[in-house]
Each structure stands twice: as C-alpha cells, then as structure tokens.
Protein backbone atom coordinates (compact mmCIF):
# COMPACT_ATOMS: atom_id res chain seq x y z
CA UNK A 1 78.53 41.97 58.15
CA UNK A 2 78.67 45.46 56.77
CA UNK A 3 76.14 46.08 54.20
CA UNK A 4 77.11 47.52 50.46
CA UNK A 5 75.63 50.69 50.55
CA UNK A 6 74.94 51.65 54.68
CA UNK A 7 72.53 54.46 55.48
CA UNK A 8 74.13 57.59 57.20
CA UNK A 9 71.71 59.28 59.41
CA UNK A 10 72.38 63.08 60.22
CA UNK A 11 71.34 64.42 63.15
CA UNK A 12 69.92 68.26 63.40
CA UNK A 13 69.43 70.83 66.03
CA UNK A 14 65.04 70.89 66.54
CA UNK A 15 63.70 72.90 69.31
CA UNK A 16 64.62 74.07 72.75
CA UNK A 17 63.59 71.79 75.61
CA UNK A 18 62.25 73.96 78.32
CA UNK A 19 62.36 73.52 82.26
CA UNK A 20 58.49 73.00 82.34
CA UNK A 21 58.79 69.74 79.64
CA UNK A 22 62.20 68.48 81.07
CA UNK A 23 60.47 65.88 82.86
CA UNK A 24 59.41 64.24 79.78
CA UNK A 25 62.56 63.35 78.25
CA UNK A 26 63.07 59.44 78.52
CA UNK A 27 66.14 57.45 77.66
CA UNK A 28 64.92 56.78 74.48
CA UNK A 29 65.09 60.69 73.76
CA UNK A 30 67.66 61.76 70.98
CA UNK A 31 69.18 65.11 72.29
CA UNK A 32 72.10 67.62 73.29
CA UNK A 33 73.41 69.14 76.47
CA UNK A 34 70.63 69.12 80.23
CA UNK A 35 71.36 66.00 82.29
CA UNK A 36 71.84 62.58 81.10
CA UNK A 37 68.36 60.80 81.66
CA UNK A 38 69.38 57.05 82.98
CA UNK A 39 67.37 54.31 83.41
CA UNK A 40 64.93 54.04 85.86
CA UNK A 41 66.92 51.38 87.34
CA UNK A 42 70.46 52.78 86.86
CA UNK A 43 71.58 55.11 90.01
CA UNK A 44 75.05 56.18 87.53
CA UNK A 45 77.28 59.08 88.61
CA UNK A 46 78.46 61.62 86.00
CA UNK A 47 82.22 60.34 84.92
CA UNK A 48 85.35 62.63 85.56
CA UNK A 49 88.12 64.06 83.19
CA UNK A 50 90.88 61.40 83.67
CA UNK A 51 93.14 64.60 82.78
CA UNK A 52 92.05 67.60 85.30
CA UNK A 53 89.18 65.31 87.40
CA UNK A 54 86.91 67.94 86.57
CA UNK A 55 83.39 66.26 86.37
CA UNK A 56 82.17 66.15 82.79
CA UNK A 57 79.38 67.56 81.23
CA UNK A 58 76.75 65.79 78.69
CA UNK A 59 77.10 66.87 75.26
CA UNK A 60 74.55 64.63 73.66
CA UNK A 61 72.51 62.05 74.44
CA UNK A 62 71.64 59.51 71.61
CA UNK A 63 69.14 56.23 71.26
CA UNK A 64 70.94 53.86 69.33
CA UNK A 65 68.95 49.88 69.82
CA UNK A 66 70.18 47.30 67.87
CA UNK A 67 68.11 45.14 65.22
CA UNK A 68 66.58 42.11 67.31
CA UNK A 69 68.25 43.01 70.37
CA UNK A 70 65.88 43.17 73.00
CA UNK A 71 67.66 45.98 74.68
CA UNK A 72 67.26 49.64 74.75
CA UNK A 73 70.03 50.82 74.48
CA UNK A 74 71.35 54.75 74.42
CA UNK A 75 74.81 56.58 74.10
CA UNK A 76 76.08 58.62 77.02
CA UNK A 77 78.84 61.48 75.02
CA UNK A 78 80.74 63.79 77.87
CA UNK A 79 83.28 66.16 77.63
CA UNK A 80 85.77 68.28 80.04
CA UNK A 81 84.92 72.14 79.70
CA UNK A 82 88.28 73.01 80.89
CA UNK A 83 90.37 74.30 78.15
CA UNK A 84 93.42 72.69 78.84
CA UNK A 85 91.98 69.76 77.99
CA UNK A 86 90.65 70.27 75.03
CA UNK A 87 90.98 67.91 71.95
CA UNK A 88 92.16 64.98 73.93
CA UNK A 89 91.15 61.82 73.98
CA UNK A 90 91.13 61.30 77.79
CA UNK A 91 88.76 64.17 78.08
CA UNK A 92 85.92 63.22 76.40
CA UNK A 93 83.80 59.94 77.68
CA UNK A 94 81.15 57.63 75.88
CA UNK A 95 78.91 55.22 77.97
CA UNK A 96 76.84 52.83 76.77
CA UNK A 97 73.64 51.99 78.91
CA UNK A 98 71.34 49.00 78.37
CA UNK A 99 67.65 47.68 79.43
CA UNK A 100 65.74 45.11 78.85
CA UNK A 101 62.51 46.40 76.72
CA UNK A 102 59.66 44.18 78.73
CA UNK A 103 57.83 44.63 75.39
CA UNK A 104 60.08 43.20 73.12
CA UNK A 105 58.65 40.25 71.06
CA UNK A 106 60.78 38.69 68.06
CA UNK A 107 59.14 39.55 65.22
CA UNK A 108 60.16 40.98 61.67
CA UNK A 109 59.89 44.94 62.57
CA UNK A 110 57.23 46.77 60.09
CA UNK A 111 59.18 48.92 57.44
CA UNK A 112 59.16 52.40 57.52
CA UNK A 113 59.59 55.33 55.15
CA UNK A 114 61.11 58.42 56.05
CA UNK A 115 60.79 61.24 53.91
CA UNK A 116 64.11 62.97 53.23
CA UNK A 117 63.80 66.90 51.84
CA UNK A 118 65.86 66.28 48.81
CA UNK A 119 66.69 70.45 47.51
CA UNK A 120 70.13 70.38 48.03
CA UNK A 121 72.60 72.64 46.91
CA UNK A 122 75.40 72.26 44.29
CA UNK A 123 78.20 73.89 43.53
CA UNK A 124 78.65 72.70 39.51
CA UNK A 125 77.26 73.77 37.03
CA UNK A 126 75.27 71.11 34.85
CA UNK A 127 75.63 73.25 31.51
CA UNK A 128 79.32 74.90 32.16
CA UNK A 129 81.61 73.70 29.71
CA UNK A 130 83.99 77.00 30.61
CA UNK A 131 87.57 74.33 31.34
CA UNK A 132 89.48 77.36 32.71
CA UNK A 133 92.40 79.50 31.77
CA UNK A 134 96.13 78.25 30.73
CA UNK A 135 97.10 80.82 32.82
CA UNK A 136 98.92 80.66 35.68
CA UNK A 137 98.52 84.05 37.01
CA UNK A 138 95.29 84.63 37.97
CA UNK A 139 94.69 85.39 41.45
CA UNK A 140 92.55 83.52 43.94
CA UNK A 141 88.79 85.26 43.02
CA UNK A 142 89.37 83.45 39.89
CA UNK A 143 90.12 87.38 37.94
CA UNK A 144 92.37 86.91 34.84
CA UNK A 145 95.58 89.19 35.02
CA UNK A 146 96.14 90.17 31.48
CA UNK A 147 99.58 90.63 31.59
CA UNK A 148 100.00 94.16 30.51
CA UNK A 149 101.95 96.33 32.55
CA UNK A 150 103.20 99.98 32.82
CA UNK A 151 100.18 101.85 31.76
CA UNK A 152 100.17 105.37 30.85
CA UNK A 153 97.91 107.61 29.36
CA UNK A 154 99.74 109.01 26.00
CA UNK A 155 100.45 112.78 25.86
CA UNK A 156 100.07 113.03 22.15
CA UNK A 157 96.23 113.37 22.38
CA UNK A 158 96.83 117.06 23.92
CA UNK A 159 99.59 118.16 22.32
CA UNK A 160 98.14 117.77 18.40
CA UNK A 161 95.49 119.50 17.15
CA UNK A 162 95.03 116.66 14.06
CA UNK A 163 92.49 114.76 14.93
CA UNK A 164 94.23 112.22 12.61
CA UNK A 165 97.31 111.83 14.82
CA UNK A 166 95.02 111.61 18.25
CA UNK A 167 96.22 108.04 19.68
CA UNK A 168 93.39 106.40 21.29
CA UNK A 169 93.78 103.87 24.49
CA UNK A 170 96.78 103.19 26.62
CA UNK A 171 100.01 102.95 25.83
CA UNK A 172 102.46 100.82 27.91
CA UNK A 173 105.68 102.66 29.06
CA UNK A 174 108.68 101.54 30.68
CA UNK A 175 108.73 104.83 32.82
CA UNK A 176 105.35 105.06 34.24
CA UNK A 177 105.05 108.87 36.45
CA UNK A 178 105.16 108.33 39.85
CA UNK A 179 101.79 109.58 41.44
CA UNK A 180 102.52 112.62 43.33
CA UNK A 181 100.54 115.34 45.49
CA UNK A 182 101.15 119.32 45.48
CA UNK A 183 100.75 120.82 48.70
CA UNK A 184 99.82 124.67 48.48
CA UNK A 185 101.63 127.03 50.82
CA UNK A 186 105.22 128.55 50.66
CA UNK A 187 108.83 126.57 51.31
CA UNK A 188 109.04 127.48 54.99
CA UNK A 189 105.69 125.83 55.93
CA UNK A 190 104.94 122.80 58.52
CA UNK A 191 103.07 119.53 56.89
CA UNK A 192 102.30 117.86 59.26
CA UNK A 193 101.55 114.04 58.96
CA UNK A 194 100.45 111.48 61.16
CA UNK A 195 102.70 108.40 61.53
CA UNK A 196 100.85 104.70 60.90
CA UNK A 197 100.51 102.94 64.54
CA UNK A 198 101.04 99.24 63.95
CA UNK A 199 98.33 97.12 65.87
CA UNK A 200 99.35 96.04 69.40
CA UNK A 201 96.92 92.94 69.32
CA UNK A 202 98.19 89.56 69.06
CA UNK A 203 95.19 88.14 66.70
CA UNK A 204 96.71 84.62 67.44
CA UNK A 205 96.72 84.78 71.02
CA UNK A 206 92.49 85.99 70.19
CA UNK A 207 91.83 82.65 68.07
CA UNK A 208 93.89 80.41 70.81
CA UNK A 209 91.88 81.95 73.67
CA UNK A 210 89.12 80.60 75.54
CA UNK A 211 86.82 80.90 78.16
CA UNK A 212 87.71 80.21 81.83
CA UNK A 213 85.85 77.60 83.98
CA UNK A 214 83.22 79.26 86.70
CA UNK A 215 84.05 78.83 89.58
CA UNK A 216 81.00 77.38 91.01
CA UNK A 217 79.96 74.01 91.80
CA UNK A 218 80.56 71.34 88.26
CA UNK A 219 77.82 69.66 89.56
CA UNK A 220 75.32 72.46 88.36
CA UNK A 221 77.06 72.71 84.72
CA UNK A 222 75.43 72.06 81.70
CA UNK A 223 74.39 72.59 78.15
CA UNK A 224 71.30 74.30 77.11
CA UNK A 225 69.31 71.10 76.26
CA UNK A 226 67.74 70.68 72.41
CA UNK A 227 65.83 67.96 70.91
CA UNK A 228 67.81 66.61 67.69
CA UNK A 229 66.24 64.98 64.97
CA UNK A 230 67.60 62.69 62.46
CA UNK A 231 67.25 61.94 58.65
CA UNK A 232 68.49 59.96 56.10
CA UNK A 233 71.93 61.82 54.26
CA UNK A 234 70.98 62.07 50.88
CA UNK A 235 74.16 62.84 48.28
CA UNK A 236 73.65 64.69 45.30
CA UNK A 237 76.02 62.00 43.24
CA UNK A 238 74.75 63.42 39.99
CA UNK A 239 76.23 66.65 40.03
CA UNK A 240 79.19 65.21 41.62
CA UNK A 241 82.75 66.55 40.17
CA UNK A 242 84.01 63.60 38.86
CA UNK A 243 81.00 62.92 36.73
CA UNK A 244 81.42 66.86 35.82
CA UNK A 245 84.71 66.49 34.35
CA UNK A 246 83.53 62.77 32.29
CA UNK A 247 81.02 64.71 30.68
CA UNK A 248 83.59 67.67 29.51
CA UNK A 249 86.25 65.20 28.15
CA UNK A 250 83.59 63.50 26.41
CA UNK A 251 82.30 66.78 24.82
CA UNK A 252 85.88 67.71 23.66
CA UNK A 253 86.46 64.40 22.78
CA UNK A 254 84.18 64.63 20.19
CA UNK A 255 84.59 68.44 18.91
CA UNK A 256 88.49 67.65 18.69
CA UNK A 257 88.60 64.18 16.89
CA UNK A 258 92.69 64.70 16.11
CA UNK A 259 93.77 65.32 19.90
CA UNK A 260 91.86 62.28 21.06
CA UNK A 261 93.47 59.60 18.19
CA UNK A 262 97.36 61.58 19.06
CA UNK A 263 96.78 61.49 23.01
CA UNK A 264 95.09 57.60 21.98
CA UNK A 265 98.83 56.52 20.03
CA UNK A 266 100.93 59.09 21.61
CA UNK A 267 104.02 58.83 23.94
CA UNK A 268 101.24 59.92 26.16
CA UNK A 269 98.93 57.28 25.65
CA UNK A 270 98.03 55.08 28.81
CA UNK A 271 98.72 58.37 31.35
CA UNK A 272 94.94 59.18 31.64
CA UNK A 273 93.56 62.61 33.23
CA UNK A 274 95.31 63.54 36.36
CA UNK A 275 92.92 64.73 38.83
CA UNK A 276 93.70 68.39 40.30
CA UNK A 277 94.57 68.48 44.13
CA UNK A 278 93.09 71.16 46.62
CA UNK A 279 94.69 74.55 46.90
CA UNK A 280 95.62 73.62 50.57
CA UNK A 281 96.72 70.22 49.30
CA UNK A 282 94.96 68.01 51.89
CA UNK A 283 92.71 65.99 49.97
CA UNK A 284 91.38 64.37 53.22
CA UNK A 285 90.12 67.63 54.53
CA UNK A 286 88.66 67.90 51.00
CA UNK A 287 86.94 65.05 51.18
CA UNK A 288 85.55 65.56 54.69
CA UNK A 289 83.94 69.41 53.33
CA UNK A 290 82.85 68.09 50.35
CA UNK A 291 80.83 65.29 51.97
CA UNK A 292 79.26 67.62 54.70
CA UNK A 293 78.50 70.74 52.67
CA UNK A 294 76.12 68.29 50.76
CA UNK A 295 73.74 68.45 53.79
CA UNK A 296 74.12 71.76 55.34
CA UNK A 297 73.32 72.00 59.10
CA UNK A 298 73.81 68.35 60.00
CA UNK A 299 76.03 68.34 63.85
CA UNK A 300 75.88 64.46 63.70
CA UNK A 301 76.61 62.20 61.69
CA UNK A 302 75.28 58.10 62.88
CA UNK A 303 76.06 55.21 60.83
CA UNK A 304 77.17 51.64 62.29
CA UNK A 305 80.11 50.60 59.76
CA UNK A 306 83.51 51.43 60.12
CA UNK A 307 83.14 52.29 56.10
CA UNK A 308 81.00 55.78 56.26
CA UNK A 309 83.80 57.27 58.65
CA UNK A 310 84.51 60.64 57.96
CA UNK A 311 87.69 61.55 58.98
CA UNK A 312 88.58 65.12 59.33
CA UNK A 313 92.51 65.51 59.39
CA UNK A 314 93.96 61.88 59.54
CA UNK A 315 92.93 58.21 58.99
CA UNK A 316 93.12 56.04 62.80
CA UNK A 317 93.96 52.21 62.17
CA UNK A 318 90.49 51.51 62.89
CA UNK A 319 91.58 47.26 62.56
CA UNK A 320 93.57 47.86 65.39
CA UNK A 321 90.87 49.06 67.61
CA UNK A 322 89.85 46.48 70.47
CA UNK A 323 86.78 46.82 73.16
CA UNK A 324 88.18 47.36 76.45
CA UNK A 325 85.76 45.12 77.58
CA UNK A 326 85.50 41.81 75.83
CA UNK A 327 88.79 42.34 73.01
CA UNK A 328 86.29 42.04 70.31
CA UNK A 329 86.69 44.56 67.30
CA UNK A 330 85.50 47.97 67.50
CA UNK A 331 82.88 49.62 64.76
CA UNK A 332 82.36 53.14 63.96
CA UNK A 333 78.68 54.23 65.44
CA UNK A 334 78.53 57.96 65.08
CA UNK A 335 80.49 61.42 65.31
CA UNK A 336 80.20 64.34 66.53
CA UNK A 337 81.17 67.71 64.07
CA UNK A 338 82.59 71.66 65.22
CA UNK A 339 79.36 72.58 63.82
CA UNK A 340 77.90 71.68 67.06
CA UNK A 341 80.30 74.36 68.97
CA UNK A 342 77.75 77.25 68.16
CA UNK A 343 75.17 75.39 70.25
CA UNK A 344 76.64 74.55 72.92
CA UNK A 345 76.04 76.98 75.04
CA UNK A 346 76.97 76.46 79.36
CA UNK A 347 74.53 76.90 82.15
CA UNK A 348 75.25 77.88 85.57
CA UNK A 349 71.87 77.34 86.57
CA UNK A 350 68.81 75.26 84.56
CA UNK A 351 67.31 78.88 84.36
CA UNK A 352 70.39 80.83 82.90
CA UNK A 353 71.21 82.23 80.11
CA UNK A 354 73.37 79.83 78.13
CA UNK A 355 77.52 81.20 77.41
CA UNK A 356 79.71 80.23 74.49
CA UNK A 357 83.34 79.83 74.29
CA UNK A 358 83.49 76.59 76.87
CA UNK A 359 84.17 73.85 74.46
CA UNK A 360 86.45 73.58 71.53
CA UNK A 361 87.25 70.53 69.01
CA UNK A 362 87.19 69.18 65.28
CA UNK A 363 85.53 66.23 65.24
CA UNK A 364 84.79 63.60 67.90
CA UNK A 365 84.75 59.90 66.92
CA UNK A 366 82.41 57.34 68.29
CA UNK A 367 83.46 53.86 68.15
CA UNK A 368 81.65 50.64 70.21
CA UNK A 369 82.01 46.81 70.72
CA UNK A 370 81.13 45.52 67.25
CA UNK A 371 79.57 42.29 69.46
CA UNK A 372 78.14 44.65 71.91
CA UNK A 373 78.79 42.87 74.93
CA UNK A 374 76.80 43.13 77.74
CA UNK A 375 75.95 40.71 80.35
CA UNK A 376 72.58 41.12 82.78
CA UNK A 377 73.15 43.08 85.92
CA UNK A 378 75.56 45.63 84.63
CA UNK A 379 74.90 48.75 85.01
CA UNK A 380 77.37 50.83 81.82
CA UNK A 381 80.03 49.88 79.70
CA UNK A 382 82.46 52.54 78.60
CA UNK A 383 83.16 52.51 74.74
CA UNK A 384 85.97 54.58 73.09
CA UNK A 385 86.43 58.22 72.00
CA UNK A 386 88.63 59.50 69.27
CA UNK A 387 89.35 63.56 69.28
CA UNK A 388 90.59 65.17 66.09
CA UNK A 389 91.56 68.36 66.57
CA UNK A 390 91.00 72.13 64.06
CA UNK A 391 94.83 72.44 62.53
CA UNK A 392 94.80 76.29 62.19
C-alpha cells in the first residue's frame, strides 16, 4: 500500500574508491561503476547486450532490503557502451540478487534520524511583487524594447547659434543615414577586402558523435568506481511558484477592490487564472527540471512507489507493467539521471585513467516485482529497465 507522502532518497557522488580499499566493498555497498560485488555464494556472470552481445558494464550498484524481509537484497544496473545502442531498452539490464541475512530477527527496527542539509536554492523572490510587462516584445533576457525606432541625432543643434532653438535628445526620422566609411587614397586605388569563409563543421554531426568501443578485451571494462551516498530530498514547497502567484493575486486583490467585484460578476466570472506554459511548451520536461534543480547534484533518485516517478519526456502506462517472473504488478524503485554521464568515466585497466564520451542517455527507469518474488535457491531475477532518451 503506497503511503501518502513517500520519502525520495537522492543519491550523490562521495569519494573515489581506490584499488588498495576495493576489497572492502560488500554487497551491501551503495556505489557506481568497478565490478559488481555478488554474494559470497552467487558465482553470476556479467549479462550481455541482447542488441550487439557486447558484455555489459556496471553502472551502479545499489542496497535496496525490504522492511521485514529477511533478505539482503541489492540492485545490479548494466549498460552496453556501444553507441549504437544507446537509449534502448534492450541495452541496459537490472538484476536483482537476494540472501538470507543469518542475523535477521523480527523485531520492530529502531528509528533513525537523518539529518538533511536544508540551504537550498530558490529561484523566486519572496518580496517581488514586479507581475511583468504587457508587452509582447521583449526579447528573451527579459530587456524591454521600447518601441522607438529610426533614431537620429538632430542637425539643428550645429547649425543655430541660439541656444534657445538647440533641440535636445533624439529625434526619430523616417530616413535614418546609412553608416558609411571613407577610405583615403585616390579613384584608381585597390581596397582590398577579405571575403567571410562560412564554417565547414557540421556542429550536429559534433553533438551526435561519440566515442568508439576499444578494442580490447570487454571483460576488463569498467567505470571508475565511487561510493554514493544518499539523503532524504527535501522540497522547498514554500517558495514554490504556485504559492508565489496566490500571494500576488491576493495583494492586488486587495489594492484594486473594483477589478476583483467586475472579474467576481463579470462575463468572466468562473474562468479563474490561467497558468502560463513553458517557453518550450513541454510542461513535463518542466516539471522534471523544476523538481531536480531543487536538490542540485543528486544522480539518483530511490523511492519505492510508482507515485514519485519522475518522468523526463513522456508518461509509460506504468498499470500495464507485469514482472516477467511471477505476472505480479511492477513498482517504480529508483532512476538513474544524465547527470551521472560526467562521472562515468571507462577503464581499460583498474589502474587507468578513466575516459568520457562512452555512455549516453536521459534518464533510466527502474521498475521491480511489487511482491518481490523470490523463491530459495535462486540465484538472480532480472527486473525491468525503461530508457528515455535527450530530445535535442
């Protein structure tokens, strides 16, 4: 049963695990990229791209038990570094491991506190009560055009020695001068000037492009391994713009008593305030920024309720969804956002210096058995991946 008001737990880049402390990281370890760490028990091969058959390479590795389950139990995320798979569903893979915890006891588990830094950023402005200009020519930067066109300084001021009839200012004209340049030297000599050379780079081809695979063994692939460490999201509802523009039409609501009783008894009346839509119009993509610029630096986002999904470009039929397992439901467990891209960096060798570019996708969806099936003796279950892709 989905509780009213789930907690979202964002997950953040934390230090660089080096060679000397790899040995340390369990399954119960929360991080990105190295080699997945199985069970001590579980002898599991690293899956293949059902696309190319490349082998796949861990992108992060994520402890996620259950509430009285007496399981651990940890998420398995891979993905295909070959670029003509990119943003497909078929080239990324989830598995789901399990264990039995020998020291799990039932028992109501002692609460915890986490504390959450709460100095978050906002782009409102609690004491603005500036509504904007009627105009509908300002440009983009938000600089009001002033509609006054043709300027010319007037001649007047040169030609008359009465300072009385000296015009001040600019005047418009409807035959503004042409600038022009005078080029010393007599009729018969040779300007030369050099013609523009338009740009022989196709910048689209540049933001398509990608980095090839290495041609070395996948086996030896990976990501530069990180920790990643996880807190509470905390939203900053107050300064929210909805509750921005309530307070405004309450303050004019009150300075002008006569536009609130005609709009009140009006032909108008009933039609309410009609909320503005995004430049770009996609008020999904809106949404998505809006929610993740609350928490800057956040590269996952964990939750276990279909509810607090995030979706970047398009809503999935999430009802629809079935474990390929058992049939039961699926449920939304956690996703994976491009701000992750910068840190993923491949490695040819556990010593080498990590390279960018291999990798490339919007956001990747999580979803799991909502009854988490599992029956003793199994080794993995697959769950399902959902790929939404950057639209440029």
């Amino acid at each position: 049963m989905a509780s009213k008001n789930p907690t979202v737990y964002l997950g953040y880049i934390d230090e660089l695990i080096r060679e000397s402390s790899s040995n340390s990281i369990e399954l119960t370890s929360n991080k990105i990229g190295g080699k997945p760490v199985w069970a001590s028990d579980i002898n599991n091969s690293t899956p293949s791209c059902k696309i190319c058959g490349l082998k796949l390479i861990l992108v992060v590795q994520l402890y996620a038990p259950l509430e009285n389950s007496r399981y651990h139990r940890c998420l398995f995320v891979f993905a295909c570094i070959n670029s003509s798979c990119w943003n497909q569903n078929k080239s990324w893979v989830c598995i789901r491991c399990q264990v039995i915890d020998p020291t799990y006891t039932v028992s109501n588990p002692t609460e915890t506190k986490t504390v959450v830094n709460k100095n978050l950023s906002s782009e409102w402005c609690g004491d603005a009560n500036d509504w904007g200009s009627d105009s509908e020519g300002d440009d983009e930067n938000g600089n009001v055009e002033t509609g006054i066109t043709n300027l010319s300084v007037s001649e007047d001021c040169s030609q008359d020695n009465n300072a009385s009839s000296i015009v001040v200012g600019a005047t418009g004209s409807v035959t503004t001068p042409v600038a022009s340049a005078e080029i010393e030297g007599g009729e018969g000599d040779v300007v030369e000037m050099e013609s523009p050379v338009s740009s022989q780079v196709n910048v689209m081809s540049l933001l398509h492009s990608s980095v090839p695979v290495p041609q070395v063994s996948s086996q030896t692939f990976q990501f530069v391994p990180y920790y990643l460490n996880f807190e509470p999201e905390v939203l900053d509802t107050s300064s929210s713009p909805d509750s921005h523009v309530a307070s405004l039409l309450h303050s004019y609501s009150k300075s002008h008593p006569v536009d609130n009783a005609i709009s009140s008894g009006g032909p108008c009346e009933g039609e309410g305030y009609e909320k503005s839509v995004p430049g770009h119009g996609d008020k999904m993509f809106h949404r998505f920024v809006s929610r993740v610029r609350q928490n800057p630096g956040h590269v996952i986002r964990y939750c276990r309720e279909n509810s607090e999904v995030l979706w970047m470009s398009r809503s999935e039929p999430v009802s629809d969804f079935r474990c390929r397992n058992c049939r039961a439901p699926l449920q939304f467990e956690c996703q994976l956002l491009s701000t992750l891209i910068p840190c993923i960096l491949l490695q040819l060798s556990p010593n080498g210096s990590g390279e960018e570019g291999h990798l490339e996708f919007g956001c990747v969806y999580v979803f799991t058995c909502s009854e988490n099936c599992w029956s003793d003796g199994e080794v993995w279950r697959e769950e399902t991946v959902i790929v939404q892709a950057e639209e440029y």
